[in-house]
N, C-alpha and C. Protein backbone atom coordinates (compact mmCIF):
# COMPACT_ATOMS: atom_id res chain seq x y z
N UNK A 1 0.83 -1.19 0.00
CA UNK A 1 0.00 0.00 0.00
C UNK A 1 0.87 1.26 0.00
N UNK A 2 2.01 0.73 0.98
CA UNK A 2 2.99 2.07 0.59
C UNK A 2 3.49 2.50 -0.52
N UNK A 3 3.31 1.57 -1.53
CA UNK A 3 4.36 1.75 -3.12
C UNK A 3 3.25 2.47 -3.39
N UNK A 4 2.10 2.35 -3.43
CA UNK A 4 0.94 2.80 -4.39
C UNK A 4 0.72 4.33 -3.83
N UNK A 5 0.84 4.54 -2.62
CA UNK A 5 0.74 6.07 -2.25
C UNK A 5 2.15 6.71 -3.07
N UNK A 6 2.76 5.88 -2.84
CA UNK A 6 4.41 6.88 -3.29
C UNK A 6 4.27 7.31 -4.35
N UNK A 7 3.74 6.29 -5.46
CA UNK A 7 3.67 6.34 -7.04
C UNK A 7 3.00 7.77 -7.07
N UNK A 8 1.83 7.48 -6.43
CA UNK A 8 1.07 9.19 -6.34
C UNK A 8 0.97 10.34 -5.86
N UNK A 9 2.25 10.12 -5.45
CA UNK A 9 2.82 11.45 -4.69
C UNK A 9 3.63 12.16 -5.93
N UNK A 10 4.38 13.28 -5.26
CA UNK A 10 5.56 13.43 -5.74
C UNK A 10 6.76 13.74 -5.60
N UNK A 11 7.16 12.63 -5.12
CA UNK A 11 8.19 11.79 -4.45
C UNK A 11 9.49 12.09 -6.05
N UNK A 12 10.56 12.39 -5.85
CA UNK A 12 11.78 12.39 -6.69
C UNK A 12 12.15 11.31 -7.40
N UNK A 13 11.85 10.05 -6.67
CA UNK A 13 12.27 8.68 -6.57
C UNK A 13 11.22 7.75 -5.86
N UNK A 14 10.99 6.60 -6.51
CA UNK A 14 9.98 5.39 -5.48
C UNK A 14 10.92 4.32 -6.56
N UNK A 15 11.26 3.17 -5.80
CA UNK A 15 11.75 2.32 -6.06
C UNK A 15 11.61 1.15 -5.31
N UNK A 16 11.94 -0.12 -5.85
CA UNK A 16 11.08 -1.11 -5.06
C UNK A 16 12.62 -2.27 -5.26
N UNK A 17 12.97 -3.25 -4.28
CA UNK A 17 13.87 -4.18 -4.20
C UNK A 17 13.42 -5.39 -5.26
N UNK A 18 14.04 -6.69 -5.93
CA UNK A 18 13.28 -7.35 -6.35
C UNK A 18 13.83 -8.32 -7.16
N UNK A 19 13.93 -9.19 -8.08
CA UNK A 19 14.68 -9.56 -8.97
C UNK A 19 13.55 -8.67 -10.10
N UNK A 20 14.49 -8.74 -11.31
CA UNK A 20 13.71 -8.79 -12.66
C UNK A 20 12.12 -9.07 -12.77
N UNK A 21 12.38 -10.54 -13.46
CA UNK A 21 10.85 -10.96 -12.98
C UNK A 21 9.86 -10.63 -11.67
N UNK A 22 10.39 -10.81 -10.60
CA UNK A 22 9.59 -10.04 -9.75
C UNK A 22 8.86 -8.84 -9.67
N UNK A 23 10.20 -7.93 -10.38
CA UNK A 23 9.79 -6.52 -10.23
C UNK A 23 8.49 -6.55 -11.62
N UNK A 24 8.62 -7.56 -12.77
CA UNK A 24 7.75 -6.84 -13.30
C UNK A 24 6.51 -7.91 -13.21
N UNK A 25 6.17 -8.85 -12.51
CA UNK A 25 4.75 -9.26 -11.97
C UNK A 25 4.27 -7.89 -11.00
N UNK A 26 5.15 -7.26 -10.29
CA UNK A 26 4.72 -6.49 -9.68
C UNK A 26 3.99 -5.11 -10.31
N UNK A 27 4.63 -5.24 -11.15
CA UNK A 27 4.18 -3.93 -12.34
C UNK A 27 3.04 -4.10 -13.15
N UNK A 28 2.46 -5.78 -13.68
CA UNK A 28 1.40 -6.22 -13.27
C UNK A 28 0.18 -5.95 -12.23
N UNK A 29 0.64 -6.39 -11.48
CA UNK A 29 -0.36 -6.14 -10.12
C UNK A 29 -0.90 -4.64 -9.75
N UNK A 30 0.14 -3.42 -10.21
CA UNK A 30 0.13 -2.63 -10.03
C UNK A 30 -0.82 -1.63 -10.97
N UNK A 31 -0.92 -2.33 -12.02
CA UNK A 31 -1.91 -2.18 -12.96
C UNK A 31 -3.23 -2.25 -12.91
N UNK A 32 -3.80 -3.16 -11.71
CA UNK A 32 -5.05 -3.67 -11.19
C UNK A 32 -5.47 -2.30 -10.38
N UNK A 33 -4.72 -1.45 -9.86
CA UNK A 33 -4.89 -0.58 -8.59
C UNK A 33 -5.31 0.86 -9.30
N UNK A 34 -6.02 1.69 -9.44
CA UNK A 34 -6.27 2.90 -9.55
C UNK A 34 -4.76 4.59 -9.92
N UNK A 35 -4.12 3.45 -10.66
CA UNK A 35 -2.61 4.03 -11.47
C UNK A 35 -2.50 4.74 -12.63
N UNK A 36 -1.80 5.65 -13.35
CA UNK A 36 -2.07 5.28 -14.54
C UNK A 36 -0.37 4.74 -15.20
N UNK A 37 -0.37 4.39 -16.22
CA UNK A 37 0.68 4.18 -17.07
C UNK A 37 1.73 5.09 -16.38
N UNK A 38 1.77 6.33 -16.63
CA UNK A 38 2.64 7.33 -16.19
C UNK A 38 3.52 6.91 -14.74
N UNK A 39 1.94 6.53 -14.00
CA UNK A 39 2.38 6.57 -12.37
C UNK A 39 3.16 5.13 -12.16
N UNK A 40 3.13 4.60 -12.45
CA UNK A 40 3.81 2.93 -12.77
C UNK A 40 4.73 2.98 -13.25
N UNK A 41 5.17 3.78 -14.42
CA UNK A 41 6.61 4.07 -15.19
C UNK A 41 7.82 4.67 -14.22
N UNK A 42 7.09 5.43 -13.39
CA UNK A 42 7.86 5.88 -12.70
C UNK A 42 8.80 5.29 -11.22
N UNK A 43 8.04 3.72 -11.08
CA UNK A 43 8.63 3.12 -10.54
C UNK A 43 10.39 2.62 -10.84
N UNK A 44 11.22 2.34 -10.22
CA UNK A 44 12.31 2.28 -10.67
C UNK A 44 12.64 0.94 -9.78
N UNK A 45 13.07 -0.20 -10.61
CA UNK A 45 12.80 -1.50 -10.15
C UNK A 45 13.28 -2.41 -11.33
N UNK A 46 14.25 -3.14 -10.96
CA UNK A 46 14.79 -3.36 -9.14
C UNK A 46 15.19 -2.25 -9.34
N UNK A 47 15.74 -1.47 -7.94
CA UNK A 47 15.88 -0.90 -7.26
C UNK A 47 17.54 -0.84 -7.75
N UNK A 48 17.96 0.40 -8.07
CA UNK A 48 19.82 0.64 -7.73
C UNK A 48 20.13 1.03 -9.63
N UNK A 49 21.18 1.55 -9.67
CA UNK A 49 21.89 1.50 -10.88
C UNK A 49 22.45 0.24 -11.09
N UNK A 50 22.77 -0.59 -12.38
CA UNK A 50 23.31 -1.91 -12.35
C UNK A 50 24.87 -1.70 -12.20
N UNK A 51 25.40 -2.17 -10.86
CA UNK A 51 27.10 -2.29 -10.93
C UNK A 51 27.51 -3.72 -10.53
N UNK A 52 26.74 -4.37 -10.99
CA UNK A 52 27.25 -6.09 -10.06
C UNK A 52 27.09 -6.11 -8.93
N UNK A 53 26.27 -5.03 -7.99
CA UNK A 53 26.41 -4.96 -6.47
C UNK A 53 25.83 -6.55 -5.91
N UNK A 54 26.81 -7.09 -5.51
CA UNK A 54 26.23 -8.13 -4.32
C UNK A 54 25.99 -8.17 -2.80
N UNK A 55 26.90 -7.40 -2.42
CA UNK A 55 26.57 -7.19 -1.06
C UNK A 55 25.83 -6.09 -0.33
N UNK A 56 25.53 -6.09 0.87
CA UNK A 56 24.58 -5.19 1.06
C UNK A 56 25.18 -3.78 1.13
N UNK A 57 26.45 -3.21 1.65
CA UNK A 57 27.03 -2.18 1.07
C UNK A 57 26.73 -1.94 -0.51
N UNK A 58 27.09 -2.47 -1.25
CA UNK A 58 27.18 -2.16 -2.79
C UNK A 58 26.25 -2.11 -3.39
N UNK A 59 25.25 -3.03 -2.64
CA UNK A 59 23.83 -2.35 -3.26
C UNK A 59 23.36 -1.52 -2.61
N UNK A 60 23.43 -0.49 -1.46
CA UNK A 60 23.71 0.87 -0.54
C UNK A 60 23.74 1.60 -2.05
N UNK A 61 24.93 1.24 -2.37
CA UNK A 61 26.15 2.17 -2.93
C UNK A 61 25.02 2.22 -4.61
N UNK A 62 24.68 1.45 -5.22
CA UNK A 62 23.76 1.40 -6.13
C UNK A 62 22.67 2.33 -5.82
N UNK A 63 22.19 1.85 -5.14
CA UNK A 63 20.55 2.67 -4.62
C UNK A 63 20.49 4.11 -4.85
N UNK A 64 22.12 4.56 -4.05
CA UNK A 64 22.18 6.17 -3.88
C UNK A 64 23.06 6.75 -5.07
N UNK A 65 23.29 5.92 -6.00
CA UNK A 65 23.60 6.31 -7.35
C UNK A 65 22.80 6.56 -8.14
N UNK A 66 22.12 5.83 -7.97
CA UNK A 66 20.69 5.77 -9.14
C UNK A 66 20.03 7.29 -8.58
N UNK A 67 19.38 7.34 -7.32
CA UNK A 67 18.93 8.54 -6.62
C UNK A 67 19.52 9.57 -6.93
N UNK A 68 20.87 9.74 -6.83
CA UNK A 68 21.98 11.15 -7.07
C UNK A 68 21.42 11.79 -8.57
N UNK A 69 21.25 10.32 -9.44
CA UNK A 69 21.33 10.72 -10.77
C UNK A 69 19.96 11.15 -11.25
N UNK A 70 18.80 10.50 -10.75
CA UNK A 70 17.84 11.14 -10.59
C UNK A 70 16.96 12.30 -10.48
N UNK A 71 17.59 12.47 -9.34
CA UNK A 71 17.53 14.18 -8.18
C UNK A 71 18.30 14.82 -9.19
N UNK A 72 19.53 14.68 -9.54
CA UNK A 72 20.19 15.74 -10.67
C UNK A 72 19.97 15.57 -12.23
N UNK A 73 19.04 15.21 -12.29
CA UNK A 73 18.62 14.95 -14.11
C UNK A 73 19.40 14.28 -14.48
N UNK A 74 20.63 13.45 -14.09
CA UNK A 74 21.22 12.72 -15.26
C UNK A 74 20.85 11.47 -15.81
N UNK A 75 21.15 11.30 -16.79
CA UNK A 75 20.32 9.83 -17.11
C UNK A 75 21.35 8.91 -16.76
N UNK A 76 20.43 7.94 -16.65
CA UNK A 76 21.43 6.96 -16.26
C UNK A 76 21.40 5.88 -17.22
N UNK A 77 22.35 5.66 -17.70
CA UNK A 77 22.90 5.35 -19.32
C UNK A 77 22.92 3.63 -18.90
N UNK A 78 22.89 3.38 -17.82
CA UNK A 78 23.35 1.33 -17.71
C UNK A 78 22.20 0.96 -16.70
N UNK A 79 21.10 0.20 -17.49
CA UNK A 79 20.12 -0.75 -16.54
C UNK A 79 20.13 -2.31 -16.18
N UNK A 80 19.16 -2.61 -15.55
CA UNK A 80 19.85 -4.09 -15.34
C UNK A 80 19.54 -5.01 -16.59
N UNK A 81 18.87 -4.20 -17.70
CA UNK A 81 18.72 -5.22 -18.95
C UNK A 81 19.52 -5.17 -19.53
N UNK A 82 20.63 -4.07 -19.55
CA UNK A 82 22.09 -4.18 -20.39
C UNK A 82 22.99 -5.10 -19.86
N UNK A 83 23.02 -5.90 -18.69
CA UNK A 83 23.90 -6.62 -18.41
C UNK A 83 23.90 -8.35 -19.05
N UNK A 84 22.76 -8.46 -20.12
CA UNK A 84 22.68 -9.73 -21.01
C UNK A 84 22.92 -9.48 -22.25
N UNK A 85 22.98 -8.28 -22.60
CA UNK A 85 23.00 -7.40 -23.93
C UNK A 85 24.56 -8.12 -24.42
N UNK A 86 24.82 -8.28 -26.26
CA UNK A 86 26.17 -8.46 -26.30
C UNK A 86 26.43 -7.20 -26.26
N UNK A 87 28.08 -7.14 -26.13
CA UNK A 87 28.77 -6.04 -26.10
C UNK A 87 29.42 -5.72 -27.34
């Protein structure tokens, strides 16, 4: 219930923890609820910029990267779908 207020706020950032698939059954579900397209897009999920973070520091360290870049307009050029992409 908390994601769904956030979405409709206006909040800088709402982001949710998750794998892949998870995050997007959830984006699913989220669809059922009184949202629109817009307000759902704006979820950011999983959660973090993609740096290989495994531990719980480094995904810290992700979270407030993604946020920095956010809050300051930059785009953020690497998601977690580029990491299957060839190079």
């Amino acid at each position: 219930m908390a994601l769904l207020e956030a979405l409709k706020s206006d909040a800088f950032y709402v982001g949710a923890i998750g794998s892949r698939m998870n995050c997007a059954r959830r984006r699913e579900r989220l669809g059922l609820f009184d949202l629109t397209v817009d307000q759902i897009e704006r979820l950011h999920a999983p959660i973090g910029m993609y740096i290989g973070a495994q531990t719980p520091p480094e995904i810290a360290v992700a979270i407030v990267a993604e946020m920095t870049a956010v809050r300051r307009n930059v785009p953020v050029l690497q998601n977690h779908d580029m990491r299957n992409a060839p190079p």
